[in-house]
Protein backbone atom coordinates (compact mmCIF):
# COMPACT_ATOMS: atom_id res chain seq x y z
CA UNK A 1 0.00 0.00 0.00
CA UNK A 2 1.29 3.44 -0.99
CA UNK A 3 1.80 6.23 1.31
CA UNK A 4 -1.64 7.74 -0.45
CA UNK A 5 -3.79 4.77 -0.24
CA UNK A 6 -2.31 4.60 3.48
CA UNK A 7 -3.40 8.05 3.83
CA UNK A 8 -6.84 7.80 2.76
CA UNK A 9 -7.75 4.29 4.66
CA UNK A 10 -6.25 6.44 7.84
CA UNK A 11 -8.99 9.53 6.86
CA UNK A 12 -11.40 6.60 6.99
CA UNK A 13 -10.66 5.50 9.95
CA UNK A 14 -11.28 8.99 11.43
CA UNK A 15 -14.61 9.46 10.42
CA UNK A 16 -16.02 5.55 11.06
CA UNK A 17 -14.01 4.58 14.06
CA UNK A 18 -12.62 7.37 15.66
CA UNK A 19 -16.19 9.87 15.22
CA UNK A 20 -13.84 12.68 14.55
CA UNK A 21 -16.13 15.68 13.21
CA UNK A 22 -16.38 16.44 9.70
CA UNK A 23 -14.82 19.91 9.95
CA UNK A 24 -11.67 17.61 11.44
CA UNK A 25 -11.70 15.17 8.98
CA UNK A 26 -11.37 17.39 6.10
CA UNK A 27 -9.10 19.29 8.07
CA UNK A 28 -6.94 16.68 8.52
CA UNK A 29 -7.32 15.12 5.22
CA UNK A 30 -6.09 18.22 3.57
CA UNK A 31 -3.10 18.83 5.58
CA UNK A 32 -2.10 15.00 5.05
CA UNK A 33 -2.78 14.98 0.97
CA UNK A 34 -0.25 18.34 1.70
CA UNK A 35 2.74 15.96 3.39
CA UNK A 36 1.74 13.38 0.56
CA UNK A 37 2.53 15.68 -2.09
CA UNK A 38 5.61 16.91 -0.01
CA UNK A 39 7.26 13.30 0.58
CA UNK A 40 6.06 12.31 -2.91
CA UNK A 41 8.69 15.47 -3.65
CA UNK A 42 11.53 13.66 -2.12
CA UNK A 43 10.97 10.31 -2.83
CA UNK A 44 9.10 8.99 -0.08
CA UNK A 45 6.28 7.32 -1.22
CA UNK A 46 5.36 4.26 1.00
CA UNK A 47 4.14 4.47 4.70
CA UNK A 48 7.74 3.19 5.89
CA UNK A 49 9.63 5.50 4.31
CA UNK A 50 8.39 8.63 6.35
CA UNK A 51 10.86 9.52 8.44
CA UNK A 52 11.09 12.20 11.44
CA UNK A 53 13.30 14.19 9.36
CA UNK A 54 11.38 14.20 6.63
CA UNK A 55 8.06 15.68 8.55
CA UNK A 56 10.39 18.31 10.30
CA UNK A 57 11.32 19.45 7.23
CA UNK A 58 7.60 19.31 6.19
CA UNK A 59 6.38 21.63 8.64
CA UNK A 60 9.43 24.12 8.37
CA UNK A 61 8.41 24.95 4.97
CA UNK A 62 4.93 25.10 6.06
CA UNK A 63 6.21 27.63 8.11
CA UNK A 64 8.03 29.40 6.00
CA UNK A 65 4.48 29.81 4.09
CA UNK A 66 3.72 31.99 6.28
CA UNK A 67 1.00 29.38 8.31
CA UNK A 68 -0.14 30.37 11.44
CA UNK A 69 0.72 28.35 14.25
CA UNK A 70 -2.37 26.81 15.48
CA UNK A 71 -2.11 25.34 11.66
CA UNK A 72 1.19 24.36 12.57
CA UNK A 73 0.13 23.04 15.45
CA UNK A 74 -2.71 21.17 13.82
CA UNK A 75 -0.51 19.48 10.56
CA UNK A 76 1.63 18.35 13.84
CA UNK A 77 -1.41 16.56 15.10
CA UNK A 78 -2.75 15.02 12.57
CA UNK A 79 0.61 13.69 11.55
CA UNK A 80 1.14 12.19 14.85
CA UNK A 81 -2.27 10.65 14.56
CA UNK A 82 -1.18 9.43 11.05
CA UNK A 83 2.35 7.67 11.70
CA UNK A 84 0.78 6.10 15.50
CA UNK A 85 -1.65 4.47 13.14
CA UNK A 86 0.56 2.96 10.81
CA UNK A 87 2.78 1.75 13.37
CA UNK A 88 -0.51 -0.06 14.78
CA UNK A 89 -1.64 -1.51 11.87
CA UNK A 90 1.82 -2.30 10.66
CA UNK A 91 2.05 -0.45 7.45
CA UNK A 92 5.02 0.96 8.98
CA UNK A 93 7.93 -0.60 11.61
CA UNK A 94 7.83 2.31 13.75
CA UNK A 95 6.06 5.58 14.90
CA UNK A 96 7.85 8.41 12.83
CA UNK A 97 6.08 11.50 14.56
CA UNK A 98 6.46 10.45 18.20
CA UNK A 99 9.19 12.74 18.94
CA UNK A 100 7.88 15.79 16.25
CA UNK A 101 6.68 19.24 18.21
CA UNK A 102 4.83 22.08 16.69
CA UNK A 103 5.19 25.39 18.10
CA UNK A 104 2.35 26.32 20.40
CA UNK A 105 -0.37 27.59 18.61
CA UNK A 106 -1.22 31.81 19.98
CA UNK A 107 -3.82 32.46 22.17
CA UNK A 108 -6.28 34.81 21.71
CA UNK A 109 -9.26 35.93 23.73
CA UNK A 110 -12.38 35.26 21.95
CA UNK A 111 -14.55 38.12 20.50
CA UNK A 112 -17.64 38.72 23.17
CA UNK A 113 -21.06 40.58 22.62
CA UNK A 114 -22.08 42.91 24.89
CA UNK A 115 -25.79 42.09 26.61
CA UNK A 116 -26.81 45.47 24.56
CA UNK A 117 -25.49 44.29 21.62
CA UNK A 118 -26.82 41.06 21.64
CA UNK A 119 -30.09 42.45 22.74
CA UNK A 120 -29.89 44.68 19.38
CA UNK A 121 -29.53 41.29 17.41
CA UNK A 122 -32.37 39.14 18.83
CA UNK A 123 -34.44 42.62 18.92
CA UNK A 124 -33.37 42.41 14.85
CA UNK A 125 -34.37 38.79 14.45
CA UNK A 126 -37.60 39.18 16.45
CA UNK A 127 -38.69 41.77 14.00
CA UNK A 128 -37.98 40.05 11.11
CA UNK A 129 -40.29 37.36 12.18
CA UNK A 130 -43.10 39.65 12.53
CA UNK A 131 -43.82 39.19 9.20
CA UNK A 132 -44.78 35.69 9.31
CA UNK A 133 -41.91 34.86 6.52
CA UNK A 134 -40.88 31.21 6.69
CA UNK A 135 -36.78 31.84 6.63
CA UNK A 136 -37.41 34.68 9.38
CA UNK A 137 -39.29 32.56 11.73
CA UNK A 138 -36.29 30.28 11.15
CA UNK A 139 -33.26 32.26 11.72
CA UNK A 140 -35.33 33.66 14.59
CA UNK A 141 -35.43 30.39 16.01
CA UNK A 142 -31.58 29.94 15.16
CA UNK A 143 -30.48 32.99 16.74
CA UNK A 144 -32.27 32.65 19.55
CA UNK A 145 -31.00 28.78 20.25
CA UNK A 146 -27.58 29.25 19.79
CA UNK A 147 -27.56 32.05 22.14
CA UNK A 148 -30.10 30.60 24.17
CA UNK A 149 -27.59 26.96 24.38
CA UNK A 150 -24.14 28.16 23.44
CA UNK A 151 -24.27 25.56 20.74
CA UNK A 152 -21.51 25.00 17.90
CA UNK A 153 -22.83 25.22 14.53
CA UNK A 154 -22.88 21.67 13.12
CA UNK A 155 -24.24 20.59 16.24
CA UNK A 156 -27.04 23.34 15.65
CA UNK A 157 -27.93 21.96 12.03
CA UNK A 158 -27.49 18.38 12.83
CA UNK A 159 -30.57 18.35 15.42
CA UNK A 160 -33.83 16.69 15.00
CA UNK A 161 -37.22 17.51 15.26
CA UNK A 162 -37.05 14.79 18.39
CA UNK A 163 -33.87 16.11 19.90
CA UNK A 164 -35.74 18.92 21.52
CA UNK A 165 -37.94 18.85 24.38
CA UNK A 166 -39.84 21.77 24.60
CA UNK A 167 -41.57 21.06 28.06
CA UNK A 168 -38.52 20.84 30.00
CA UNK A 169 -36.28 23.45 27.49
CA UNK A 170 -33.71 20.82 26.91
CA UNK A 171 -32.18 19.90 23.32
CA UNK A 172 -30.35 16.87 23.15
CA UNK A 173 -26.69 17.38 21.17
CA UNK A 174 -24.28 14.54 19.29
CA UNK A 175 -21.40 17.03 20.16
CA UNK A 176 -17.57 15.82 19.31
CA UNK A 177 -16.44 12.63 19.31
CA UNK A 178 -19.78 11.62 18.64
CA UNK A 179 -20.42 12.58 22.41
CA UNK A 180 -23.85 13.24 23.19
CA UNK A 181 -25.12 15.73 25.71
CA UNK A 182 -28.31 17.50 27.18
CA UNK A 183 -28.41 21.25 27.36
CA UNK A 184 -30.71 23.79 28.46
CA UNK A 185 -32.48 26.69 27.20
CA UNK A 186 -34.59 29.59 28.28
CA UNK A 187 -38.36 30.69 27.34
CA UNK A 188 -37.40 33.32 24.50
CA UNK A 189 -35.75 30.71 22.64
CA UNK A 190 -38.64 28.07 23.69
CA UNK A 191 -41.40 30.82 22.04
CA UNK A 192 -38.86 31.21 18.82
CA UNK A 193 -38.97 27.25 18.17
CA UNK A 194 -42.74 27.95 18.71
CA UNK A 195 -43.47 30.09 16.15
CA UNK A 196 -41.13 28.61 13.75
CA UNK A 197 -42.49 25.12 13.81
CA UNK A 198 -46.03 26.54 13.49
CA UNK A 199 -45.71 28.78 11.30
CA UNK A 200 -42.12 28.77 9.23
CA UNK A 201 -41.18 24.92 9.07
CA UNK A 202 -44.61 23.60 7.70
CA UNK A 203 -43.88 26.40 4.41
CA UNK A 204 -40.28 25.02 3.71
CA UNK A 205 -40.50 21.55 4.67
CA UNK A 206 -43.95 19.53 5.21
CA UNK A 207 -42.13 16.09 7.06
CA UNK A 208 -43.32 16.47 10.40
CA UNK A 209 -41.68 13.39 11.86
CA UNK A 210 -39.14 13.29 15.09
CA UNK A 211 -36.58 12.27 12.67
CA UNK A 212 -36.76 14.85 10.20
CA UNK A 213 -33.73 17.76 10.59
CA UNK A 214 -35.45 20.76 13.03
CA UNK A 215 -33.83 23.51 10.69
CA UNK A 216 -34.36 22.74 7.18
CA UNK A 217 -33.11 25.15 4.05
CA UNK A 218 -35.41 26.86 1.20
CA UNK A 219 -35.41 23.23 -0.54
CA UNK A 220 -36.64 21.17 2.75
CA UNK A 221 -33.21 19.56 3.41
CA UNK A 222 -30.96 19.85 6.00
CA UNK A 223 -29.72 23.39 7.12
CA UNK A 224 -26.66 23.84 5.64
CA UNK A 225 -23.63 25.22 8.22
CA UNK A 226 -23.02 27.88 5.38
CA UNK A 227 -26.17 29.26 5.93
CA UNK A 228 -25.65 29.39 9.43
CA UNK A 229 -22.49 31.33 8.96
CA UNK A 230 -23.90 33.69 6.52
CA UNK A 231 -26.95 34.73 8.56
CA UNK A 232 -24.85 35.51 11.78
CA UNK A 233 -21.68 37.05 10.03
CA UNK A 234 -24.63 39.16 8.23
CA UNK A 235 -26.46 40.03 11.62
CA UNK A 236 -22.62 40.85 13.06
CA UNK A 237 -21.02 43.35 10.60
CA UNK A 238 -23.06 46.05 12.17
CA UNK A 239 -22.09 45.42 15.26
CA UNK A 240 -18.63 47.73 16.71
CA UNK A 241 -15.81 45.42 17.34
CA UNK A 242 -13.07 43.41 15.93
CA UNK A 243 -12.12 39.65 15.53
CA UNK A 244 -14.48 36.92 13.98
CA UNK A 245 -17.62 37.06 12.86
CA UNK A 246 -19.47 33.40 12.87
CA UNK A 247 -21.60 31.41 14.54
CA UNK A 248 -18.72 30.79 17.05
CA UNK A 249 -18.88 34.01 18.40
CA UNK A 250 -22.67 33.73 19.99
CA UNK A 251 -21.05 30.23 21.37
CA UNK A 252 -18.41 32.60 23.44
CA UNK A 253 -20.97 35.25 24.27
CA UNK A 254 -23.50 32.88 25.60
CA UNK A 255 -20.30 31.32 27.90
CA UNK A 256 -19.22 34.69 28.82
CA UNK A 257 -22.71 35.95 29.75
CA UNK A 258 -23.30 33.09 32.02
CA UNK A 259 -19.80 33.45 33.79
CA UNK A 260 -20.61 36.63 34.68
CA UNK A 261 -23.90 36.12 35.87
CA UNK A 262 -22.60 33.85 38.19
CA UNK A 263 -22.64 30.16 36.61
CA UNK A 264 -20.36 27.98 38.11
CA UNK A 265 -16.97 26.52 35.93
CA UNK A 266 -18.07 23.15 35.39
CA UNK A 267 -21.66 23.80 34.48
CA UNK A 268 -20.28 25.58 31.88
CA UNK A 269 -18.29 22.93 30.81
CA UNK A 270 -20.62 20.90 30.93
CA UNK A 271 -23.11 22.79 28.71
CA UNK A 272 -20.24 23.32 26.56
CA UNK A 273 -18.98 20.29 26.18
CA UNK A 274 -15.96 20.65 26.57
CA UNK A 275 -13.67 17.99 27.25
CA UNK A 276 -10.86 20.00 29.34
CA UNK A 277 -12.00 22.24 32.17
CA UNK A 278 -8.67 24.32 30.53
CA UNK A 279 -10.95 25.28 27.61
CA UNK A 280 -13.81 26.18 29.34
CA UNK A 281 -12.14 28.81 31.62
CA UNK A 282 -10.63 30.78 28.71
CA UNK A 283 -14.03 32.41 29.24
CA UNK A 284 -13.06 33.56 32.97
CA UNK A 285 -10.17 35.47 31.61
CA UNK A 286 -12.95 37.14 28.82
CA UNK A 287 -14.28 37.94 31.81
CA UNK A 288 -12.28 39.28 33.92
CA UNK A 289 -10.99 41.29 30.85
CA UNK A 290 -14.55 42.97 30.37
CA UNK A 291 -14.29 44.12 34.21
CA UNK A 292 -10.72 45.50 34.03
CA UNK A 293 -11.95 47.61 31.16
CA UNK A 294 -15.00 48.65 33.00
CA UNK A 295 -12.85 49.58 35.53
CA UNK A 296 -10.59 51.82 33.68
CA UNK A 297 -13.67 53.53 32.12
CA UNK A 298 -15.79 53.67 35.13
CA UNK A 299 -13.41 54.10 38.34
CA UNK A 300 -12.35 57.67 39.20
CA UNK A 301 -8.49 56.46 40.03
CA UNK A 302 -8.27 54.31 37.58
């Protein structure tokens, strides 16, 4: 088997075995058909003859790209991944990538709504919806859940019509690794999915069943995550501030908000899903970020 064929049976693996997400497994994949292309360069072109050398060198020139290092950091990964499964499976005599490092990928504080501006948003969404048009009522609904949930966007579109309980505000999530979780929301978000299932799904898609997808495109099929992104990078570039405009962000203003109203760590964490208390308190320091600057613009001795 060639270091390509090895390469694809180990993307495989990922998505069937492993229950990597799809955003990884494309990730992944493309970095790896990148090293592929790179050993193919040099000569290497069975699973034995990757070499640590040979992936050092890989991700200096990836470097020298210009790559950022979190995608350094990620090639690194995957790699590793790569060369511990062909050491297990015996398309190769030994683990190549044990001993490779990455620099650590920068750290950035996440971009964070103010409860004004996020009121603005849902206040924007909620009028919208006024008008009884099906795709309003739905990216009410959307708005209002991801907030409402702190929910990533492919675990948004990949819910069912049975995955939420609307009598005890609870949606049930396949999160990453294929883990699945419960999590909460509140009333607005509750009336939101109301209206939209009266009124917006039954106009876009008529399959009523537990099974079918809860958000459903123009066509009746499954929301697409593009859709997703474009409605809330849309709702976002009127709103002051810097740094990324997706889905994503709601995710980090919904943890933020809840830190600071008092919500302990590992709730959180829990409602995130996250599987490192680490990640989860990156949202402390947003925190206590937001009250050093209210502090310099509020205290007289500041």
């Amino acid at each position: 088997m060639n270091l390509r064929a090895a390469v694809d049976g180990f993307i495989a693996h990922l998505g069937t075995e492993r229950g990597f997400s799809e955003h990884t497994v494309r990730s992944y994949g493309s970095d790896l058909m990148q090293l592929v292309a790179f050993a193919s360069e040099r000569g290497a072109t069975q699973p034995g003859e990757l070499d640590l050398e040979l992936l050092r060198d890989w991700l200096w020139h990836s470097s020298q790209r210009g790559l950022a290092k979190s995608t350094l950091a990620r090639r690194a990964a995957a790699v590793r991944s790569l060369t511990a499964w062909l050491a297990r499976t015996n398309l190769s005599a030994a683990d190549a990538a044990s001993r490779l490092k990455a620099p650590k990928p920068d750290h950035y504080l996440p971009r964070v709504l103010t409860r004004e501006q996020m009121d603005a948003i849902l206040g924007i969404v909620a009028g919208r919806a006024i008008s009884d048009d099906p795709v309003a009522l739905r990216d009410c609904a959307i708005v209002e859940l991801l907030y409402a949930s702190a929910l990533r966007v492919s675990e948004l579109t990949g819910l069912d019509r049975g995955d939420v309980d609307q009598g005890r505000l609870t949606v049930r999530v396949m999160g990453k690794g294929s883990k699945e979780r419960i999590v909460p929301f509140g009333v607005p978000a509750r009336a939101a999915i109301d209206d939209y299932l009266r009124r917006g799904r039954p106009a876009l898609a008529p399959d009523e069943s537990a099974g079918s997808p809860l958000f459903v495109g123009a066509r009746g099929g499954r929301l697409a995550n593009r859709t997703v992104y474009t409605l809330v990078s849309t709702l976002l570039s009127g709103v002051p501030g810097t740094g990324p405009a997706g889905p994503h962000t709601l995710r980090h203003t919904a943890a933020t908000h809840l830190l600071d109203g008092g919500a302990d760590l590992r709730a959180v964490q829990e409602m995130l899903g996250h599987a490192s208390l680490g990640t989860t308190q990156l949202y402390t320091h947003v925190s206590t970020e937001r009250l050093k600057e209210s502090y310099r613009i509020a205290h007289p001795r500041a």
